[in-house]
PDB file of N, CA and C in Angstrom:
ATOM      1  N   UNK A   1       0.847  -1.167   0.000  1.00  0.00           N
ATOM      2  CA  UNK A   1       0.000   0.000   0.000  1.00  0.00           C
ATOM      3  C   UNK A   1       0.898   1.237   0.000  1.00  0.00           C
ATOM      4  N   UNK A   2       0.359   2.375  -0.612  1.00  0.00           N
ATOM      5  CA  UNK A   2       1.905   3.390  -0.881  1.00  0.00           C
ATOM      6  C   UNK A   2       0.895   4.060   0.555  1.00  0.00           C
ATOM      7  N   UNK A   3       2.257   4.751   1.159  1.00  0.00           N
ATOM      8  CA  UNK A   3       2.281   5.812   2.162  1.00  0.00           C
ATOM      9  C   UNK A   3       1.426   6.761   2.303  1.00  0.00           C
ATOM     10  N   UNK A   4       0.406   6.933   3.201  1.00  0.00           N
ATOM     11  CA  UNK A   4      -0.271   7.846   3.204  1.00  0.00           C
ATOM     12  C   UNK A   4      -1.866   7.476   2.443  1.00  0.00           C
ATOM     13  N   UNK A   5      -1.352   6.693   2.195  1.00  0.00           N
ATOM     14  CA  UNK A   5      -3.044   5.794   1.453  1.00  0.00           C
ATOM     15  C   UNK A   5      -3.573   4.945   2.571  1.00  0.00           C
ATOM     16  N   UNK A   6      -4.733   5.459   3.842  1.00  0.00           N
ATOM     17  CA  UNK A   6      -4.854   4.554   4.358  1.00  0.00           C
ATOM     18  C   UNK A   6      -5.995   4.246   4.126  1.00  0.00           C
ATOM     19  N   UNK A   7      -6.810   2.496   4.564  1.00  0.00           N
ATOM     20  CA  UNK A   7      -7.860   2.353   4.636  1.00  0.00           C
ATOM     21  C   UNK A   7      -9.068   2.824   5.300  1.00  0.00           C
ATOM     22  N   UNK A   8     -10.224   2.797   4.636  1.00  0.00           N
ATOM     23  CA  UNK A   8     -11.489   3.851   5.272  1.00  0.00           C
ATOM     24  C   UNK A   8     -11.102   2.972   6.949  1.00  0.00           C
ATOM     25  N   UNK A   9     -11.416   2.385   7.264  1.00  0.00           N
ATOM     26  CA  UNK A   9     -11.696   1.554   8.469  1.00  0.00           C
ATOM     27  C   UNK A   9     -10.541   0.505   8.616  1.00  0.00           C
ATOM     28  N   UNK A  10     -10.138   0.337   9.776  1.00  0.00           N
ATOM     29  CA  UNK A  10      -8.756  -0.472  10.305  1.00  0.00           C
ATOM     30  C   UNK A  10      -9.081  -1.358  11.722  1.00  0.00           C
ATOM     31  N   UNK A  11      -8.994  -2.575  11.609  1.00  0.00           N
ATOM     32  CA  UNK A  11      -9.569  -2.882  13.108  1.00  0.00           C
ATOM     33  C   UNK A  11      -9.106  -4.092  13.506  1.00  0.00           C
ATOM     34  N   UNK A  12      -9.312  -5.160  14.422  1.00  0.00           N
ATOM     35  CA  UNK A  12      -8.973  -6.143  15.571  1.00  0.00           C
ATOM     36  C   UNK A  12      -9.853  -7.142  15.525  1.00  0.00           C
ATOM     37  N   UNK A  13      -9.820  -8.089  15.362  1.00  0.00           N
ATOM     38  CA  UNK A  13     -10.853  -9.335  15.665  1.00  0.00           C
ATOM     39  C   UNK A  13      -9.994  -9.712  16.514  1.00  0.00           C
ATOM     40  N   UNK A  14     -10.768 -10.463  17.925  1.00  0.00           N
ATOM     41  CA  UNK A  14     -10.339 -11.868  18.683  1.00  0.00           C
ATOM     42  C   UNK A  14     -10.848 -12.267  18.939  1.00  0.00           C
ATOM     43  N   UNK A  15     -10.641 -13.663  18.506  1.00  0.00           N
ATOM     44  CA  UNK A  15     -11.297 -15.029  18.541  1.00  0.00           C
ATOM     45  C   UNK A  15     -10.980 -15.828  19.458  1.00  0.00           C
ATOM     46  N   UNK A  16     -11.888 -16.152  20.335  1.00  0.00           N
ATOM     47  CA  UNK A  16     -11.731 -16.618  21.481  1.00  0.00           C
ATOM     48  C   UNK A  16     -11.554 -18.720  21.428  1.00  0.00           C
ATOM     49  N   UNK A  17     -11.274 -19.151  22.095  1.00  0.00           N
ATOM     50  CA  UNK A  17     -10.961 -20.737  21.263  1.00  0.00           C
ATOM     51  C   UNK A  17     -12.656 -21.153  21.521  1.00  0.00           C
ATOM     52  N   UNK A  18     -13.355 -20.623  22.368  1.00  0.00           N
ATOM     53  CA  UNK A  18     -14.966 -20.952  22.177  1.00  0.00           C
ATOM     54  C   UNK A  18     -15.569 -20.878  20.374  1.00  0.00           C
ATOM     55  N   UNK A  19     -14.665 -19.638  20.396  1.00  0.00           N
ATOM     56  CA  UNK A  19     -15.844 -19.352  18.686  1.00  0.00           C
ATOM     57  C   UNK A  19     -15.228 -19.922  17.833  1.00  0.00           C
ATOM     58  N   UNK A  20     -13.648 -20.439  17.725  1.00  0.00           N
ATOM     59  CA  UNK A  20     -12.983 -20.960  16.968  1.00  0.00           C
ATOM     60  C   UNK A  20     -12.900 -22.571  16.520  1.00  0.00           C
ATOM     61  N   UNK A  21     -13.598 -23.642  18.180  1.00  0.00           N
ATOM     62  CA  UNK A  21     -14.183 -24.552  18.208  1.00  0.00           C
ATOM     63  C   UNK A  21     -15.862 -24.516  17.349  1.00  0.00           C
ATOM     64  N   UNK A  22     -16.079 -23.973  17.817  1.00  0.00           N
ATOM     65  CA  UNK A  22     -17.773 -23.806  17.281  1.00  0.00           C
ATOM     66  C   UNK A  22     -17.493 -23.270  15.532  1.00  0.00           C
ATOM     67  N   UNK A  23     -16.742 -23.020  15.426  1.00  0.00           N
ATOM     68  CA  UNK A  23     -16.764 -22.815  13.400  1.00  0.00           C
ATOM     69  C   UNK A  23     -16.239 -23.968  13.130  1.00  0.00           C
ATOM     70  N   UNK A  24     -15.626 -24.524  13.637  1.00  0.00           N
ATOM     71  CA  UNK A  24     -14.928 -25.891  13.478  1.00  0.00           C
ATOM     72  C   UNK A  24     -16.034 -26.737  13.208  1.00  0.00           C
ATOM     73  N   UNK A  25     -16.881 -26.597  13.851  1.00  0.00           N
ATOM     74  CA  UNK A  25     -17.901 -27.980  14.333  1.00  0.00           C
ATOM     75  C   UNK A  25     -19.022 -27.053  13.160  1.00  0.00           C
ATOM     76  N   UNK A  26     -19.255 -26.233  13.068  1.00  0.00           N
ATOM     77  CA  UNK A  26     -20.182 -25.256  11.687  1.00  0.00           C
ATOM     78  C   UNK A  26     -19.760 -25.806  10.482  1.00  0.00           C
ATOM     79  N   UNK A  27     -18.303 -26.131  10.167  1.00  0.00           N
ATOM     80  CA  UNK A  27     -17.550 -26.509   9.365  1.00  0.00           C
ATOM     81  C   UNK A  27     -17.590 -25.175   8.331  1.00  0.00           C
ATOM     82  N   UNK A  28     -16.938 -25.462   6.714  1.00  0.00           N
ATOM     83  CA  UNK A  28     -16.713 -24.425   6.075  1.00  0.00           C
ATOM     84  C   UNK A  28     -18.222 -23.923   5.281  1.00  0.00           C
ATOM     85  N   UNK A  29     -17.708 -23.224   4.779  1.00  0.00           N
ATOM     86  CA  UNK A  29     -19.603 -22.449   3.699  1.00  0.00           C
ATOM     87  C   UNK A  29     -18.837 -23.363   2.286  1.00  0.00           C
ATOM     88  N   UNK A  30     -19.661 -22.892   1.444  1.00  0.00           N
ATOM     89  CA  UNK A  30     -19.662 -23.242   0.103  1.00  0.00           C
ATOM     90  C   UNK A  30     -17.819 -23.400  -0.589  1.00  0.00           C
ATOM     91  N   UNK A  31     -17.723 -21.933  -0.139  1.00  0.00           N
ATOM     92  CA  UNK A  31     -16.202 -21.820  -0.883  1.00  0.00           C
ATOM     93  C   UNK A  31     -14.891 -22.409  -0.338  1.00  0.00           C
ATOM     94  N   UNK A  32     -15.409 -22.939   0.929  1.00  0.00           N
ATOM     95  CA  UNK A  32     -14.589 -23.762   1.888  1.00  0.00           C
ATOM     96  C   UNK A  32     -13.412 -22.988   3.102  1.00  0.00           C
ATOM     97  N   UNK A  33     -14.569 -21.683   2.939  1.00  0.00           N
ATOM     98  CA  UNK A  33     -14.120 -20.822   4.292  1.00  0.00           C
ATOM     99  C   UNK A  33     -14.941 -20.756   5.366  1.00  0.00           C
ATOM    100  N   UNK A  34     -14.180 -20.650   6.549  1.00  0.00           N
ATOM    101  CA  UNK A  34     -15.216 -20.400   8.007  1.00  0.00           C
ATOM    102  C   UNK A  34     -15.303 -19.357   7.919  1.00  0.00           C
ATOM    103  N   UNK A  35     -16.647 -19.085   8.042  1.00  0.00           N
ATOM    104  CA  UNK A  35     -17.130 -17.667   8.336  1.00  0.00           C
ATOM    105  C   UNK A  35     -18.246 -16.824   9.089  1.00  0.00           C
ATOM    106  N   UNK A  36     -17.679 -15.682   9.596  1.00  0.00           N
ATOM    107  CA  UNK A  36     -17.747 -14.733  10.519  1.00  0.00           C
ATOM    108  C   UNK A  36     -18.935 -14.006  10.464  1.00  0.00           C
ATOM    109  N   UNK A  37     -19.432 -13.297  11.627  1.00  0.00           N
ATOM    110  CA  UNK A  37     -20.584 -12.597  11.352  1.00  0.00           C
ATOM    111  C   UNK A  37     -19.989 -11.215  12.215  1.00  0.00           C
ATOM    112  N   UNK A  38     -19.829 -10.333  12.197  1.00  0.00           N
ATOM    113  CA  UNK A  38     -19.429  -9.063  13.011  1.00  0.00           C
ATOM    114  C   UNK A  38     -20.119  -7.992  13.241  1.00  0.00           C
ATOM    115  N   UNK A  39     -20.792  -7.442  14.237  1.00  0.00           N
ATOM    116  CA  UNK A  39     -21.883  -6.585  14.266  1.00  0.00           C
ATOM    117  C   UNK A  39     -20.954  -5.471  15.283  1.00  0.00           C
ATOM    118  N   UNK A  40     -21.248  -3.921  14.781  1.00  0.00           N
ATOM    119  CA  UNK A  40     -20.216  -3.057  15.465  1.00  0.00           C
ATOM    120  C   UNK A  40     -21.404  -2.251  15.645  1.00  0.00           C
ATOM    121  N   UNK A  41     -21.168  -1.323  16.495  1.00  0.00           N
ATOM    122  CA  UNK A  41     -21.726  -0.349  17.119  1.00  0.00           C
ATOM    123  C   UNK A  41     -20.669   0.988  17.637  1.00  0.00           C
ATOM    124  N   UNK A  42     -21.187   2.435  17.427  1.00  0.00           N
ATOM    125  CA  UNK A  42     -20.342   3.453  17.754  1.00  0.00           C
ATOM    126  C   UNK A  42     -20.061   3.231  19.526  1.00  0.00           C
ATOM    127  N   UNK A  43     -19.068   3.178  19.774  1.00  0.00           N
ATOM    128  CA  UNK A  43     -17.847   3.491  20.891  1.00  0.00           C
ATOM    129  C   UNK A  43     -18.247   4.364  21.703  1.00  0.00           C
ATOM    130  N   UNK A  44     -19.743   4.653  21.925  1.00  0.00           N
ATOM    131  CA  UNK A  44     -20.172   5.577  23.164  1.00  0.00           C
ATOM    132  C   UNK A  44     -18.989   6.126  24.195  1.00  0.00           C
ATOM    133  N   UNK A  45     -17.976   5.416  24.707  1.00  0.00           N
ATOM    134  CA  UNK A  45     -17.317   5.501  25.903  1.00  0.00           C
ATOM    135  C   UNK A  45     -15.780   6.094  25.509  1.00  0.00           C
ATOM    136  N   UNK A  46     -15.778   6.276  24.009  1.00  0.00           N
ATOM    137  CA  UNK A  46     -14.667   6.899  23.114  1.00  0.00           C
ATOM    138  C   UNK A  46     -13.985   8.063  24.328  1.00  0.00           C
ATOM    139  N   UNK A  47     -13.007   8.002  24.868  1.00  0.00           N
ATOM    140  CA  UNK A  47     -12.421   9.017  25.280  1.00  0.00           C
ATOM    141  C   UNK A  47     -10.714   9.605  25.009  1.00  0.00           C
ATOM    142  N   UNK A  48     -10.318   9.068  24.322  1.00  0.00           N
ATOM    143  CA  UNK A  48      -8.790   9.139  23.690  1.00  0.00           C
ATOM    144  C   UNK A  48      -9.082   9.197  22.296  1.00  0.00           C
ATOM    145  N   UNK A  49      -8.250   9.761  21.489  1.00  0.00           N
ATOM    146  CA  UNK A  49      -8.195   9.500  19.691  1.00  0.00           C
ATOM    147  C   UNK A  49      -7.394   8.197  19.442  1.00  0.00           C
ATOM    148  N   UNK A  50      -7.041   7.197  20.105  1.00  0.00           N
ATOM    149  CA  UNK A  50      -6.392   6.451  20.301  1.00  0.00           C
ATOM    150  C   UNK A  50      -7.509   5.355  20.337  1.00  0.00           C
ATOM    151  N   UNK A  51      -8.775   5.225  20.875  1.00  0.00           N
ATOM    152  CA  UNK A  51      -9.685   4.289  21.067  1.00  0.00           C
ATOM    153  C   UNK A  51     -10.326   4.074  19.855  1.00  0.00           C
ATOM    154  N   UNK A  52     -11.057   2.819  20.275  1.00  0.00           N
ATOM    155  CA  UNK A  52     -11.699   2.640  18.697  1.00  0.00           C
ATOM    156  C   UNK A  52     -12.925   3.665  18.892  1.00  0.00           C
ATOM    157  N   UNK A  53     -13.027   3.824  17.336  1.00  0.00           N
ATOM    158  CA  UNK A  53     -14.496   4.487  16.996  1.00  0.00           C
ATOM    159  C   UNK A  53     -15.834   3.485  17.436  1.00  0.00           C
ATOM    160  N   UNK A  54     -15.050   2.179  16.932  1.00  0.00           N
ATOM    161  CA  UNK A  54     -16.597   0.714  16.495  1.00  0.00           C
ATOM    162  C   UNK A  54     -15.867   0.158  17.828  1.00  0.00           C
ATOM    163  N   UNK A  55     -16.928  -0.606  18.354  1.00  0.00           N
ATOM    164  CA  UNK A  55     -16.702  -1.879  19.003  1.00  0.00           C
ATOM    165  C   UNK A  55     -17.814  -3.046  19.271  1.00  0.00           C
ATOM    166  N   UNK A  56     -17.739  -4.068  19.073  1.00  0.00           N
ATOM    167  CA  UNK A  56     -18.883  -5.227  18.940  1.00  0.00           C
ATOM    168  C   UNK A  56     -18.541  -6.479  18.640  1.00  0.00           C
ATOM    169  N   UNK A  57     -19.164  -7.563  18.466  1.00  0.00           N
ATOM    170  CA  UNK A  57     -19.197  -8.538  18.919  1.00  0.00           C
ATOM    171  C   UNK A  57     -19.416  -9.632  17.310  1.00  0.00           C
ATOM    172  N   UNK A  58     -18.305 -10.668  17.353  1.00  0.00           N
ATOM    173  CA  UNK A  58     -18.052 -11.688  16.165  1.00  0.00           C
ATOM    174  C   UNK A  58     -18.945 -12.524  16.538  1.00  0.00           C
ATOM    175  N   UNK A  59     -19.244 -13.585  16.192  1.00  0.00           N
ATOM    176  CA  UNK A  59     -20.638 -14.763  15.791  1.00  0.00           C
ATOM    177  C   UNK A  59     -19.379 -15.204  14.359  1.00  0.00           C
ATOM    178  N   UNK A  60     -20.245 -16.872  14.704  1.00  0.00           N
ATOM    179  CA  UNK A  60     -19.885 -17.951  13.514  1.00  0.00           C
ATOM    180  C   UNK A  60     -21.273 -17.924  12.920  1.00  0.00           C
ATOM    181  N   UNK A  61     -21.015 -17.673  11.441  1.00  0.00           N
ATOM    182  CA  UNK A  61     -22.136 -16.911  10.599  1.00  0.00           C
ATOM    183  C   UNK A  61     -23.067 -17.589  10.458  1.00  0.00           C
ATOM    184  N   UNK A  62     -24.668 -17.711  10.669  1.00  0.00           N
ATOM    185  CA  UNK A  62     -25.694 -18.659  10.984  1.00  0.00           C
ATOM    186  C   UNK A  62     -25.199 -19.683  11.906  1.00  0.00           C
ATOM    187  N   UNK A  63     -25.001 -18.987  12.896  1.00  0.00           N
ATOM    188  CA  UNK A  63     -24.617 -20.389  13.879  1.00  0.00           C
ATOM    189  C   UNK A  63     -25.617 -19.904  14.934  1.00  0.00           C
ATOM    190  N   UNK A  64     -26.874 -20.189  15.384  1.00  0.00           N
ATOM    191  CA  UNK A  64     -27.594 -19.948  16.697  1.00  0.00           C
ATOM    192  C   UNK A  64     -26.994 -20.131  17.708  1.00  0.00           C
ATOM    193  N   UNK A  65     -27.411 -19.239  18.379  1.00  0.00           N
ATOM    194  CA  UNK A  65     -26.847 -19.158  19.871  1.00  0.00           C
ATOM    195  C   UNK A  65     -25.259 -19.779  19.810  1.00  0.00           C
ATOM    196  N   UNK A  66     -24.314 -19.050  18.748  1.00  0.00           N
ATOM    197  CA  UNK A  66     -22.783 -18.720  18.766  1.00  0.00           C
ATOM    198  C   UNK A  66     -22.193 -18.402  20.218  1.00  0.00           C
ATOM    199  N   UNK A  67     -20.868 -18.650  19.749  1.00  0.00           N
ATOM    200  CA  UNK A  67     -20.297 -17.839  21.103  1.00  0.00           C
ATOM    201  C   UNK A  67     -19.856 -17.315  20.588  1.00  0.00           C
ATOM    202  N   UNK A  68     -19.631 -15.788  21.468  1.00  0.00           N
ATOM    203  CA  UNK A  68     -18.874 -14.524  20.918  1.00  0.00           C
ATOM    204  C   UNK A  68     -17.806 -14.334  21.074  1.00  0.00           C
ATOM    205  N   UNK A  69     -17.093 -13.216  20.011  1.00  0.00           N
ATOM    206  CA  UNK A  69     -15.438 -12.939  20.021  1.00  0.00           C
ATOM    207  C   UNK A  69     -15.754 -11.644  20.177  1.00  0.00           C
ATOM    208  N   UNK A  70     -14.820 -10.618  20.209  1.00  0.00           N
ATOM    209  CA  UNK A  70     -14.568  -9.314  20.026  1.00  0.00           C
ATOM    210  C   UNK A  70     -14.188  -8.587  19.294  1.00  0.00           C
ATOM    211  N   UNK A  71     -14.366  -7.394  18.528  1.00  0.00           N
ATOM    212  CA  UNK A  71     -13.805  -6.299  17.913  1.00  0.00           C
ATOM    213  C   UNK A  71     -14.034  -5.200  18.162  1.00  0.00           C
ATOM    214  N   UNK A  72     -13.087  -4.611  17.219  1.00  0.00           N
ATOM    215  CA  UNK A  72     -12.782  -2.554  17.810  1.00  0.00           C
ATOM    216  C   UNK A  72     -12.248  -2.274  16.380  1.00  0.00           C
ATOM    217  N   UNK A  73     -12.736  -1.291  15.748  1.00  0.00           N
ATOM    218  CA  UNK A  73     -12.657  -0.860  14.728  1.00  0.00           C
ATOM    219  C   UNK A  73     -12.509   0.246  14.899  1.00  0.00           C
ATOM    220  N   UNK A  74     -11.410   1.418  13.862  1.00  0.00           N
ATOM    221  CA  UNK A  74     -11.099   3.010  13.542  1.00  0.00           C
ATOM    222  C   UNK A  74     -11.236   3.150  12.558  1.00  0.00           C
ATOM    223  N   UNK A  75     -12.117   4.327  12.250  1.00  0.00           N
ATOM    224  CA  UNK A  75     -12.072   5.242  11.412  1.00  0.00           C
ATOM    225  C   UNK A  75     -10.838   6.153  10.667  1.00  0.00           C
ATOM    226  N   UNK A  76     -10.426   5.694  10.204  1.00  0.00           N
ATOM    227  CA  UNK A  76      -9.021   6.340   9.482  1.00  0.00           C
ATOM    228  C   UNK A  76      -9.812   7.819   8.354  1.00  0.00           C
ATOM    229  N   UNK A  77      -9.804   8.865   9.175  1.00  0.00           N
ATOM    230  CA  UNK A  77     -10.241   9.911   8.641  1.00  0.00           C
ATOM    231  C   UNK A  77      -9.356  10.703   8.572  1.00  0.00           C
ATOM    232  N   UNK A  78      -8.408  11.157   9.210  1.00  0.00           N
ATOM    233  CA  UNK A  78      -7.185  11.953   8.424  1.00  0.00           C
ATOM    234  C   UNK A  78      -7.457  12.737   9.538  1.00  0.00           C
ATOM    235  N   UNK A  79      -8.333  12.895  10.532  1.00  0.00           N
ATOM    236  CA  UNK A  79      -7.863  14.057  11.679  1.00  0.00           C
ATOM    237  C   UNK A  79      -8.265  13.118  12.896  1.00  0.00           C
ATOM    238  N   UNK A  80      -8.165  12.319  13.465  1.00  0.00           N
ATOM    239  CA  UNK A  80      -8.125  11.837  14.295  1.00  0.00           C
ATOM    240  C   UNK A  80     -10.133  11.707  15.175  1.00  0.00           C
ATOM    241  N   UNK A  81     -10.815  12.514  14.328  1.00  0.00           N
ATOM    242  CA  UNK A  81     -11.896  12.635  15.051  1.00  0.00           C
ATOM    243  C   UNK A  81     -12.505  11.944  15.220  1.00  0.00           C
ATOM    244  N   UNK A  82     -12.786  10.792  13.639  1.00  0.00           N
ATOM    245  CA  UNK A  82     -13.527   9.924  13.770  1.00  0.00           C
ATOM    246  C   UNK A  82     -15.028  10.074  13.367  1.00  0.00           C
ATOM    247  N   UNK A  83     -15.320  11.231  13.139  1.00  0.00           N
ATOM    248  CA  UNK A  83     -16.978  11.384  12.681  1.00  0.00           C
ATOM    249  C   UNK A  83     -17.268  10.951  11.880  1.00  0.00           C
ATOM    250  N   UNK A  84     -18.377   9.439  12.171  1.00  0.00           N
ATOM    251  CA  UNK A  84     -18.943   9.034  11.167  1.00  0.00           C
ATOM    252  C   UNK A  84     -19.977   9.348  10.551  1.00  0.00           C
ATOM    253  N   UNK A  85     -20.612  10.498  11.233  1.00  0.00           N
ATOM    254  CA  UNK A  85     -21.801  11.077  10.682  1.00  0.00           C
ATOM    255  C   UNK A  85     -21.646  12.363  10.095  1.00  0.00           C
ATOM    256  N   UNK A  86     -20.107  12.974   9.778  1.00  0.00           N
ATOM    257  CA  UNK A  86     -19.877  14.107   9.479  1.00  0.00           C
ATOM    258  C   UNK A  86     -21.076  14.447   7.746  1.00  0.00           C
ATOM    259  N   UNK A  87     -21.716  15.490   7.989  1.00  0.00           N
ATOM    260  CA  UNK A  87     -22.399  15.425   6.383  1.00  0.00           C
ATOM    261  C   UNK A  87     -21.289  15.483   4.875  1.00  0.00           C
ATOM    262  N   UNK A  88     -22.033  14.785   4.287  1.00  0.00           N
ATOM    263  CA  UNK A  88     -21.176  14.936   2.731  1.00  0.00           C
ATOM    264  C   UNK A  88     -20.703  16.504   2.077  1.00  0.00           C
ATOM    265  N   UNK A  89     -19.586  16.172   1.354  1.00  0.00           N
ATOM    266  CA  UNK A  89     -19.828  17.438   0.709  1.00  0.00           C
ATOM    267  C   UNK A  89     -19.539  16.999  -0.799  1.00  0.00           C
ATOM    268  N   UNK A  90     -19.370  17.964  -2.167  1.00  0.00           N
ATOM    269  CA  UNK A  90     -19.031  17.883  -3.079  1.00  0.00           C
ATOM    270  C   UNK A  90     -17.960  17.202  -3.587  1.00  0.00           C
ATOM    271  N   UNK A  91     -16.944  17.158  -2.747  1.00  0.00           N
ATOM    272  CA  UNK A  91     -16.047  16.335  -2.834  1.00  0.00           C
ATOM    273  C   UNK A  91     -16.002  15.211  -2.365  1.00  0.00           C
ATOM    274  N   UNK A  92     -17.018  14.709  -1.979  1.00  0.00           N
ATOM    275  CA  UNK A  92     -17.555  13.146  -1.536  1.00  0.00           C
ATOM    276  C   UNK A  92     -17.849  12.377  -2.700  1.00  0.00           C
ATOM    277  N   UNK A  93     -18.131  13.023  -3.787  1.00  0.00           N
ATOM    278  CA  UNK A  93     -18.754  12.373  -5.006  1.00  0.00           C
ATOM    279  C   UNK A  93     -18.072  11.661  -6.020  1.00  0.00           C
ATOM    280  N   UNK A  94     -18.254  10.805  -6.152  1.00  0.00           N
ATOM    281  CA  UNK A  94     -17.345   9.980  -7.205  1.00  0.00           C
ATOM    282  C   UNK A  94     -16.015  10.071  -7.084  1.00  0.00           C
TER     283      UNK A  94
END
């Protein structure tokens, strides 16, 4: 990736050996990958520019009553703020 090109969003999965057993036993999908379900939510408790923006909870994908892993996701916005609801402007477009 060249310098200074970063991705919209940057983040952490951990997989706990609960959820990592339980995809095991799910076995693979079609293409012969285990796979994930990840549901994030804004970081209410955000108090550093250092914290994640997202944080929420992994699932083995259609697996009922899964056990959960963790994630924390950032906003790579170029000023540290993180606003994901900042409004669009003209230069948002294409």
């Amino acid at each position: 990736m060249p310098s200074g090109n970063l991705p919209v969003f940057s983040g952490t999965v951990d997989l706990t050996p609960d959820i990592l057993n339980a995809a095991k036993k799910a076995g693979p999908n079609a293409q012969g990958n285990y796979s994930f379900r990840v549901a994030l939510w804004d970081n209410d408790k955000r108090d550093k520019d250092t914290s994640p923006h997202y944080k929420g909870q992994v699932t083995v994908n259609k697996m009922e009553n899964s056990p959960k892993a963790y994630s924390s996701f950032w906003k790579n916005d170029g000023n540290g703020a993180g606003n994901s609801s900042r409004p669009s402007s003209s230069d948002d477009l294409f």
